[in-house]
C-alpha atoms as a PDB file:
ATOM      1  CA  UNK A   1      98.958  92.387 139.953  1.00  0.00           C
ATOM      2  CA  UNK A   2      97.423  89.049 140.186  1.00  0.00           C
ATOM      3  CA  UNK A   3      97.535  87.148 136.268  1.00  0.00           C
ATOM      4  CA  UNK A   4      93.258  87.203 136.367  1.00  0.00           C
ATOM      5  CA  UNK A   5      93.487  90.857 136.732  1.00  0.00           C
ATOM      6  CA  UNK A   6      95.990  91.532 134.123  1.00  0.00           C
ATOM      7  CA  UNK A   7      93.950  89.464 132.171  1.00  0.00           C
ATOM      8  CA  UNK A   8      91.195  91.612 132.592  1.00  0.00           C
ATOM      9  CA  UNK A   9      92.700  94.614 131.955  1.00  0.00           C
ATOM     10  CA  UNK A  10      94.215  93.635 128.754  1.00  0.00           C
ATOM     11  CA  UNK A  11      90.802  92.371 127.674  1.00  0.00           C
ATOM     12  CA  UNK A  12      88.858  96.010 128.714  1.00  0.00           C
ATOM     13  CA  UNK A  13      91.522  97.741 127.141  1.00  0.00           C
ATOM     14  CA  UNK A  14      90.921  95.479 123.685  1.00  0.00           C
ATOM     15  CA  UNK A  15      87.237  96.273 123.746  1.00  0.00           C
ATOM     16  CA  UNK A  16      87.947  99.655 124.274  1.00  0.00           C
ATOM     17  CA  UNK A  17      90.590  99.863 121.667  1.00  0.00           C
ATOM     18  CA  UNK A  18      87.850  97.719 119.331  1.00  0.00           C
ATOM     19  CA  UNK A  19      85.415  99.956 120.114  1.00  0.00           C
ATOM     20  CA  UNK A  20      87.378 102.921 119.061  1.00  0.00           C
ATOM     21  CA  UNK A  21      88.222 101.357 115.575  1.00  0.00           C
ATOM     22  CA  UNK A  22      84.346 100.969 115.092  1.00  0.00           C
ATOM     23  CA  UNK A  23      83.567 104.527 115.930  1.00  0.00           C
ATOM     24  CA  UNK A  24      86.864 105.885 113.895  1.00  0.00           C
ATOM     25  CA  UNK A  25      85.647 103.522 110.827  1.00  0.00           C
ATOM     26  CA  UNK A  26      82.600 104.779 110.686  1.00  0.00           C
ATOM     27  CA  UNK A  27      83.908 108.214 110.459  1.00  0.00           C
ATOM     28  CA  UNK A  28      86.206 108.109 108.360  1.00  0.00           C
ATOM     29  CA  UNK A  29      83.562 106.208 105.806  1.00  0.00           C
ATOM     30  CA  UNK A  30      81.477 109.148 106.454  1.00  0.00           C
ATOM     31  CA  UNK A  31      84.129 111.637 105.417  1.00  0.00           C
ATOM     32  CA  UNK A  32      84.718 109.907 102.068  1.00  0.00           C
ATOM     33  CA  UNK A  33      81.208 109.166 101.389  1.00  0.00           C
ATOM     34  CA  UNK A  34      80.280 112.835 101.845  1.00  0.00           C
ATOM     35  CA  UNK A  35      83.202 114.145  99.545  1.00  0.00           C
ATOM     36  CA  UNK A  36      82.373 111.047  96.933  1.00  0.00           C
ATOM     37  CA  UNK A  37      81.697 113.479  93.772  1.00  0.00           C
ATOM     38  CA  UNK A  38      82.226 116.133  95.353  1.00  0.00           C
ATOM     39  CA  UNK A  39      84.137 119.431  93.732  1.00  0.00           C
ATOM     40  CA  UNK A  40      84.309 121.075  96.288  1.00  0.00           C
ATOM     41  CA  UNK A  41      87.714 123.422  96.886  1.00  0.00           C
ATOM     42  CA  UNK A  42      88.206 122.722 100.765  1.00  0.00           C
ATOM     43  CA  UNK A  43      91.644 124.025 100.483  1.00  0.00           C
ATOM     44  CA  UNK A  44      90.999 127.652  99.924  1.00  0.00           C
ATOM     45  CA  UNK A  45      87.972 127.381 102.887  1.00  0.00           C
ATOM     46  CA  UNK A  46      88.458 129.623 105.591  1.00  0.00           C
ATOM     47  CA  UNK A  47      86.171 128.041 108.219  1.00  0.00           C
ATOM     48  CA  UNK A  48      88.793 125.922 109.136  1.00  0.00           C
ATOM     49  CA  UNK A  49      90.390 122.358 108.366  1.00  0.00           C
ATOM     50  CA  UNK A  50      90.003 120.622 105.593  1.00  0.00           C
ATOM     51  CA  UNK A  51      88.234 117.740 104.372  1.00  0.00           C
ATOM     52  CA  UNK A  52      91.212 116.622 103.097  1.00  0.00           C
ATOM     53  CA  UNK A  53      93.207 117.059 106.563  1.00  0.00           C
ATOM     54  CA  UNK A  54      90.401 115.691 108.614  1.00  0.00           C
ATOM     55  CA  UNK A  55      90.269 112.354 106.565  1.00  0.00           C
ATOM     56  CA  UNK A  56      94.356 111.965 107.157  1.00  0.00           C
ATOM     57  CA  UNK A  57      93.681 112.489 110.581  1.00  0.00           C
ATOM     58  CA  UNK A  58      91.506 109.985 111.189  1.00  0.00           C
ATOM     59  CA  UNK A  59      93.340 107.771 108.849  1.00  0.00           C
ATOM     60  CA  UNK A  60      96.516 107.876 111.568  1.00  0.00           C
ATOM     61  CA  UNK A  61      94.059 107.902 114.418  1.00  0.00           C
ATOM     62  CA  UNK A  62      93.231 104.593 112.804  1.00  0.00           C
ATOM     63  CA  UNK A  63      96.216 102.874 112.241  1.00  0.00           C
ATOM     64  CA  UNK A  64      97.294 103.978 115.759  1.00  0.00           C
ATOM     65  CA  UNK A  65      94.479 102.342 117.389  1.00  0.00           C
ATOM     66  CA  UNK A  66      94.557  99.330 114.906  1.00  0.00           C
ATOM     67  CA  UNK A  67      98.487  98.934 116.154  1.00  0.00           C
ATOM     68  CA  UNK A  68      97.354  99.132 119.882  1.00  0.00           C
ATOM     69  CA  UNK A  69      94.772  96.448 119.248  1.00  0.00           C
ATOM     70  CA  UNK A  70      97.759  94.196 117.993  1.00  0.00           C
ATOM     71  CA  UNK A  71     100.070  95.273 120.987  1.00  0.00           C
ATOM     72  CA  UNK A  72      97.154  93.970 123.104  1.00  0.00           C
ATOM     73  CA  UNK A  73      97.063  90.870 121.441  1.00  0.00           C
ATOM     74  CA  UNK A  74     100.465  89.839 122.060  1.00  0.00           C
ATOM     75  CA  UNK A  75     100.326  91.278 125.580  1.00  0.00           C
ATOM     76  CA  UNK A  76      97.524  88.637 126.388  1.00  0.00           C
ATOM     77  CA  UNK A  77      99.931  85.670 124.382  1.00  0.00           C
ATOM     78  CA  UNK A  78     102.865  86.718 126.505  1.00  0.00           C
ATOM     79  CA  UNK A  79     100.451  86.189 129.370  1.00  0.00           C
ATOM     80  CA  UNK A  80      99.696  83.045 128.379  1.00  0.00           C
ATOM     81  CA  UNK A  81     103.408  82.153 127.787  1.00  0.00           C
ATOM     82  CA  UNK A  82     104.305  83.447 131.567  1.00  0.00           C
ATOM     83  CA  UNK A  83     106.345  86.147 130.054  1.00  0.00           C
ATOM     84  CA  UNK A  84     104.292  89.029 130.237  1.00  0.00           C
ATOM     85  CA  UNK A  85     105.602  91.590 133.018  1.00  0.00           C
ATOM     86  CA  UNK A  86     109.545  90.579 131.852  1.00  0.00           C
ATOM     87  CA  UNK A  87     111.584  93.039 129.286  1.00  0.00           C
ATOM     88  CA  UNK A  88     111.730  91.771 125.729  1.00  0.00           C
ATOM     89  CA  UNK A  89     115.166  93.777 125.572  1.00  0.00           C
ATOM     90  CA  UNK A  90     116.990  93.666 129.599  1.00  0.00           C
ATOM     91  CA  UNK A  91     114.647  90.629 130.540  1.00  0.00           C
ATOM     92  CA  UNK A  92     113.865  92.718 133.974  1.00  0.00           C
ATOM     93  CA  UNK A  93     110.676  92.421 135.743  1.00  0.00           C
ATOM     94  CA  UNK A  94     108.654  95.783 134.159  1.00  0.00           C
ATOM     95  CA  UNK A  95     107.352  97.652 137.466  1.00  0.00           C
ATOM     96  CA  UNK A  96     103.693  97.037 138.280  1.00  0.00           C
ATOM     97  CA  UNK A  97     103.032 101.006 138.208  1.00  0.00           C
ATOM     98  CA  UNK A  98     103.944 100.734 134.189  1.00  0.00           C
ATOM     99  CA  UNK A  99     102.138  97.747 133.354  1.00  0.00           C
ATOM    100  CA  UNK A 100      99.221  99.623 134.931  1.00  0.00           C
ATOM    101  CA  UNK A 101     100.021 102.808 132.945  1.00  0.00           C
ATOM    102  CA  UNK A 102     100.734 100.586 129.729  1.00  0.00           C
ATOM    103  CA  UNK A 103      99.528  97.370 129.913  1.00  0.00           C
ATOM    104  CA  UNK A 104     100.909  96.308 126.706  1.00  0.00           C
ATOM    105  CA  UNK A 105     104.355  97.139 127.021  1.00  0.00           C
ATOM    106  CA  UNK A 106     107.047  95.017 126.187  1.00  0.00           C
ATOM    107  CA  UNK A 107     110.204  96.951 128.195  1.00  0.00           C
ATOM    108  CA  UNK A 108     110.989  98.316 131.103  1.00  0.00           C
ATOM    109  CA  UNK A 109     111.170 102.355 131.729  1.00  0.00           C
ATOM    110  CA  UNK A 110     114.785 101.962 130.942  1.00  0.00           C
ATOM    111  CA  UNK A 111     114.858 100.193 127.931  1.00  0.00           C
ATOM    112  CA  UNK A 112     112.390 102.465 126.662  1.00  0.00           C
ATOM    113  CA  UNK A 113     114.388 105.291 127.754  1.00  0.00           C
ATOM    114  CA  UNK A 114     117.178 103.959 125.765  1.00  0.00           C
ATOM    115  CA  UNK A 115     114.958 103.029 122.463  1.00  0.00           C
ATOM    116  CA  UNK A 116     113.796 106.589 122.769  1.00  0.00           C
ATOM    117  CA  UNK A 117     116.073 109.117 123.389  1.00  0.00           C
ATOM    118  CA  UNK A 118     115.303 113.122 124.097  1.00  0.00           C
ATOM    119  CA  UNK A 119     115.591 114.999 121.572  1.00  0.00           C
ATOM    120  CA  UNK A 120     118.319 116.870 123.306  1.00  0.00           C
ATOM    121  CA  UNK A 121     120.389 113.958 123.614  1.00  0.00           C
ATOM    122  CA  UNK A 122     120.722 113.652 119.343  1.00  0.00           C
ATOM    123  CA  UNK A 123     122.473 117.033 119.233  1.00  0.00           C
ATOM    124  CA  UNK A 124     125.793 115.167 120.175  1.00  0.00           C
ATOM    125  CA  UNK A 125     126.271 117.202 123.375  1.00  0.00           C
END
């Protein structure tokens, strides 16, 4: 992929990943502003989750996307530095169908393989 499309990319996925921060912000403000003084016993409510569970939730939805937006940064340095597209770990070219997928990455599928094994591999067998 040629560098002024990469560089594209990375920046739609940034305002993307900005604009999800903004929405997910606002939320979760919402969520404690509407519980602020409240005594209300959300953990005994039937009708479903509560408040308690749904401000968590966006609290890790949050930091997730918050994370992303820095991965995205440093994807668009390492562009600048001519590394981006080479493992961090193997130095390998990453394949173009990956940096598609994830344009932030920072390894190649095998070095991520490694970093992350199956769960099925940890049993020792």
């Amino acid at each position: 992929m040629e560098e002024s499309a990469v560089r594209d990319l990375l920046r739609a996925e940034r305002t993307t990943t900005l604009a999800r921060i903004g929405a997910m912000t606002t939320e979760f403000e919402e969520i404690v502003t509407a519980t602020a003084g409240s005594n209300t016993d959300d953990e005994h409510d039937p009708e479903g989750s509560t408040i308690a569970f749904e401000r968590a939730q966006v609290s890790a939805l949050l930091t997730e996307a918050r994370a992303y937006l820095g991965e995205l940064d440093r994807a668009l340095m390492r562009l600048e530095a001519g590394t981006y597209g080479t493992c961090e770990r193997c130095g390998t070219a990453i394949t173009p169908e990956r940096l598609t997928a994830r344009p932030a990455t920072q390894t190649c599928v095998s070095c991520a393989a490694s970093a992350h094994p199956k769960s099925s591999d940890l049993s020792g067998r």
